[in-house]
C-alpha atoms as a PDB file:
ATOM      1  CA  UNK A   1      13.648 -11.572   2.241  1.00  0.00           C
ATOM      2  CA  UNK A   2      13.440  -8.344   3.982  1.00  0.00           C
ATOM      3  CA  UNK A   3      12.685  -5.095   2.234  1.00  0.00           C
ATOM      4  CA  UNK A   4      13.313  -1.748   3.540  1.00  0.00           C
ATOM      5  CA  UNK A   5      11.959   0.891   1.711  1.00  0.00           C
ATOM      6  CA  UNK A   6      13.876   3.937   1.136  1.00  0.00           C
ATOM      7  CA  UNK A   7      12.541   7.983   0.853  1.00  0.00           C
ATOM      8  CA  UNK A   8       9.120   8.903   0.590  1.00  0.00           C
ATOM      9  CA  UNK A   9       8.052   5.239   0.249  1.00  0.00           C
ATOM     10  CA  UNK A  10       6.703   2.317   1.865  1.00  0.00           C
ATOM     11  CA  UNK A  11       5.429  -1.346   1.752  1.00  0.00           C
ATOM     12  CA  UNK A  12       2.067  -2.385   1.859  1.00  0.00           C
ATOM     13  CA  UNK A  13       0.375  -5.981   1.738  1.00  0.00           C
ATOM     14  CA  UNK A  14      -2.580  -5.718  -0.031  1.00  0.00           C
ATOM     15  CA  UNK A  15      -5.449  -6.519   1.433  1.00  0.00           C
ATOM     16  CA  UNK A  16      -8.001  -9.567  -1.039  1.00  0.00           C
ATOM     17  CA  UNK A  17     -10.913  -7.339  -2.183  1.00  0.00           C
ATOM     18  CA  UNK A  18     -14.400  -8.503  -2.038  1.00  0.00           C
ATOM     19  CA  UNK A  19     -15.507 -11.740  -2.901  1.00  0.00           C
ATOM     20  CA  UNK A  20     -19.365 -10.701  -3.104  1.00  0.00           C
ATOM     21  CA  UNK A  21     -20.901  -7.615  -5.057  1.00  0.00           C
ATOM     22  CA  UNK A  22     -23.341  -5.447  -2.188  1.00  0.00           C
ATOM     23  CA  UNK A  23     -26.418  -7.443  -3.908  1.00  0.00           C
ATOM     24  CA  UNK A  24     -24.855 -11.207  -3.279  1.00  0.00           C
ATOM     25  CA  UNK A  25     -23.510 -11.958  -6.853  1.00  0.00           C
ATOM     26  CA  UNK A  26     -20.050 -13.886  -6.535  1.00  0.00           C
ATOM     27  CA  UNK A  27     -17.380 -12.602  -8.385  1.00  0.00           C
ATOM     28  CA  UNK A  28     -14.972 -14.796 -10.457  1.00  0.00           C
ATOM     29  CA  UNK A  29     -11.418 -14.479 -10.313  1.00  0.00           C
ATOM     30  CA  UNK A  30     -11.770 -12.253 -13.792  1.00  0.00           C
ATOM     31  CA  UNK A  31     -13.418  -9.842 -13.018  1.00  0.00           C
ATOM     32  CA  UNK A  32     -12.188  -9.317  -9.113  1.00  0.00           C
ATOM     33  CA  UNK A  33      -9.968  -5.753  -9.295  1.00  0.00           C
ATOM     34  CA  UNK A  34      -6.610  -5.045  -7.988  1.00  0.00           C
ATOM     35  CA  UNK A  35      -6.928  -4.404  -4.508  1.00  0.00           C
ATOM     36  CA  UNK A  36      -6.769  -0.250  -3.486  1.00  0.00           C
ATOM     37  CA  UNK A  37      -6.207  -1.041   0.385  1.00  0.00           C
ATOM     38  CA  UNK A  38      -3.837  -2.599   2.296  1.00  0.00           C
ATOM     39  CA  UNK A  39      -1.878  -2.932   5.452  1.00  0.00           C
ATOM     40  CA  UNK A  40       1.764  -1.280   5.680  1.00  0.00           C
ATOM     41  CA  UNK A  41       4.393  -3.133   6.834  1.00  0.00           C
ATOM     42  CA  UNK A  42       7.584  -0.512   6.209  1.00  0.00           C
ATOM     43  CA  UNK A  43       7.740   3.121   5.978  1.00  0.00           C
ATOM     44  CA  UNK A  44      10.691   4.838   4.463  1.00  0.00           C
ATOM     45  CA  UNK A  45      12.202   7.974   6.306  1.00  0.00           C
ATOM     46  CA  UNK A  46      10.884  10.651   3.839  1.00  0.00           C
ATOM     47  CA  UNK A  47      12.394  12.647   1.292  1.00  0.00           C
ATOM     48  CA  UNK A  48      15.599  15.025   2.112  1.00  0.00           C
ATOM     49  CA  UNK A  49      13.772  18.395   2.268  1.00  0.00           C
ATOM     50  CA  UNK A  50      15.925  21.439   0.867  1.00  0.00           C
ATOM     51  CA  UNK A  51      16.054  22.588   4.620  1.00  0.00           C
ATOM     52  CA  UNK A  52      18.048  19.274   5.645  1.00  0.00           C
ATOM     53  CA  UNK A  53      15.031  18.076   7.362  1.00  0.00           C
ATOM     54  CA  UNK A  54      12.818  14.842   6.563  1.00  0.00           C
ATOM     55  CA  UNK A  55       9.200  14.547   5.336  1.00  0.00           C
ATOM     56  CA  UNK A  56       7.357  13.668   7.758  1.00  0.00           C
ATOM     57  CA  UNK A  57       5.487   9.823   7.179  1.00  0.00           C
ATOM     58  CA  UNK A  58       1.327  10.394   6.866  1.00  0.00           C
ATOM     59  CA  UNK A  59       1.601   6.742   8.437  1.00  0.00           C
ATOM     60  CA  UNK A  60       3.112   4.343  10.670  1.00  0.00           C
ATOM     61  CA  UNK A  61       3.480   0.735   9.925  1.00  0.00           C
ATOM     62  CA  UNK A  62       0.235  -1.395  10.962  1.00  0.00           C
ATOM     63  CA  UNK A  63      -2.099   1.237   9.652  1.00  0.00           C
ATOM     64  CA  UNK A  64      -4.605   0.262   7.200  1.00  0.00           C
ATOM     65  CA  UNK A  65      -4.390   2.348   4.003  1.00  0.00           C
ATOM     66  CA  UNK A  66      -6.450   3.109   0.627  1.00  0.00           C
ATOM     67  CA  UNK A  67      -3.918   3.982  -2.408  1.00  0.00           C
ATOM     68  CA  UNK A  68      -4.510   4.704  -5.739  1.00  0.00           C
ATOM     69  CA  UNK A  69      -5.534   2.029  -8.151  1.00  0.00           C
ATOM     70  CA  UNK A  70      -1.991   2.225 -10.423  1.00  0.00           C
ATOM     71  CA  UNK A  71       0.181   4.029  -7.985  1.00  0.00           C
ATOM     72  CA  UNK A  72       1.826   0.640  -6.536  1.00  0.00           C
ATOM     73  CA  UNK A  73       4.865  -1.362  -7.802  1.00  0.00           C
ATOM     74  CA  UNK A  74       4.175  -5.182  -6.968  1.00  0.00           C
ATOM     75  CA  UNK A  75       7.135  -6.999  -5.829  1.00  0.00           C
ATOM     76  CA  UNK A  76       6.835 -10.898  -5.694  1.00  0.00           C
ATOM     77  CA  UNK A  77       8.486 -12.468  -2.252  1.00  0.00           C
ATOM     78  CA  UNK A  78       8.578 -15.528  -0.198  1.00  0.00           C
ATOM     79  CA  UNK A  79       5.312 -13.948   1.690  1.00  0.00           C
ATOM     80  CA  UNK A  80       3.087 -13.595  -0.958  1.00  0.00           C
ATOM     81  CA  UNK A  81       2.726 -10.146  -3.194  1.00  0.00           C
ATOM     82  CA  UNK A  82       3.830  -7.176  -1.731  1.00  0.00           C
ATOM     83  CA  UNK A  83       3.251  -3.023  -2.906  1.00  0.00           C
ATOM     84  CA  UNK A  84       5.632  -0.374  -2.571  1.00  0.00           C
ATOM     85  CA  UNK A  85       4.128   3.144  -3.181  1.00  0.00           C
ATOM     86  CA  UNK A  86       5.228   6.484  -2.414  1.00  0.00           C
ATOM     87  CA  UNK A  87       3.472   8.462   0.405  1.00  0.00           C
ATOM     88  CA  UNK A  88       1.538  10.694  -2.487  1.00  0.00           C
ATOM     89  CA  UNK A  89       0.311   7.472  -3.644  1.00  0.00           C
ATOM     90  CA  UNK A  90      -2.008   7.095  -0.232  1.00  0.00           C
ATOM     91  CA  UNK A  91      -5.778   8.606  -0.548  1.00  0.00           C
ATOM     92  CA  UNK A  92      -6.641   7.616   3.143  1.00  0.00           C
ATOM     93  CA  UNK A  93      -5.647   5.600   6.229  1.00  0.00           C
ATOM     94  CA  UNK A  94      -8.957   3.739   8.091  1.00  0.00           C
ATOM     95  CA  UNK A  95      -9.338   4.578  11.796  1.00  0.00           C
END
């Protein structure tokens, strides 16, 4: 399946959070959170601006991203789980 995402929005795998705490203590499946960064795969055009012009993108596809914790909507595809999120949804891409 191929998704395209349309306006200010765009699709993001999600990247597995940690597997260790920062003192060595395993976490179980239970109490692992939803993961808050993630690659993006497709970026929308941007929203129709009352000038006729387009919102610019903050990203480009490739770029690893932080987004809020219950911004995303989680989409189930052949691939695996996917997020789409609006641009306000991103805190911060990593250089």
């Amino acid at each position: 399946m191929e998704l395209k995402p349309v306006g200010s929005r765009l699709i993001v795998k999600p990247l597995e959070a940690e597997e260790k705490t920062a003192g060595g203590i395993i976490l179980p499946e239970t109490a692992k959170e939803k993961p808050q960064r993630g690659e993006v795969l497709a970026v929308g055009p941007g929203k129709l601006l009352e000038n006729g012009q387009r919102e610019e993108a903050p990203v480009k596809v490739g770029d690893v991203v932080l987004f809020t914790k219950y911004g995303p909507s989680e989409v189930k595809v052949e691939e695996g789980e996917l997020y789409i999120l609006d641009f306000s949804d991103i805190l911060a891409v990593e250089k």
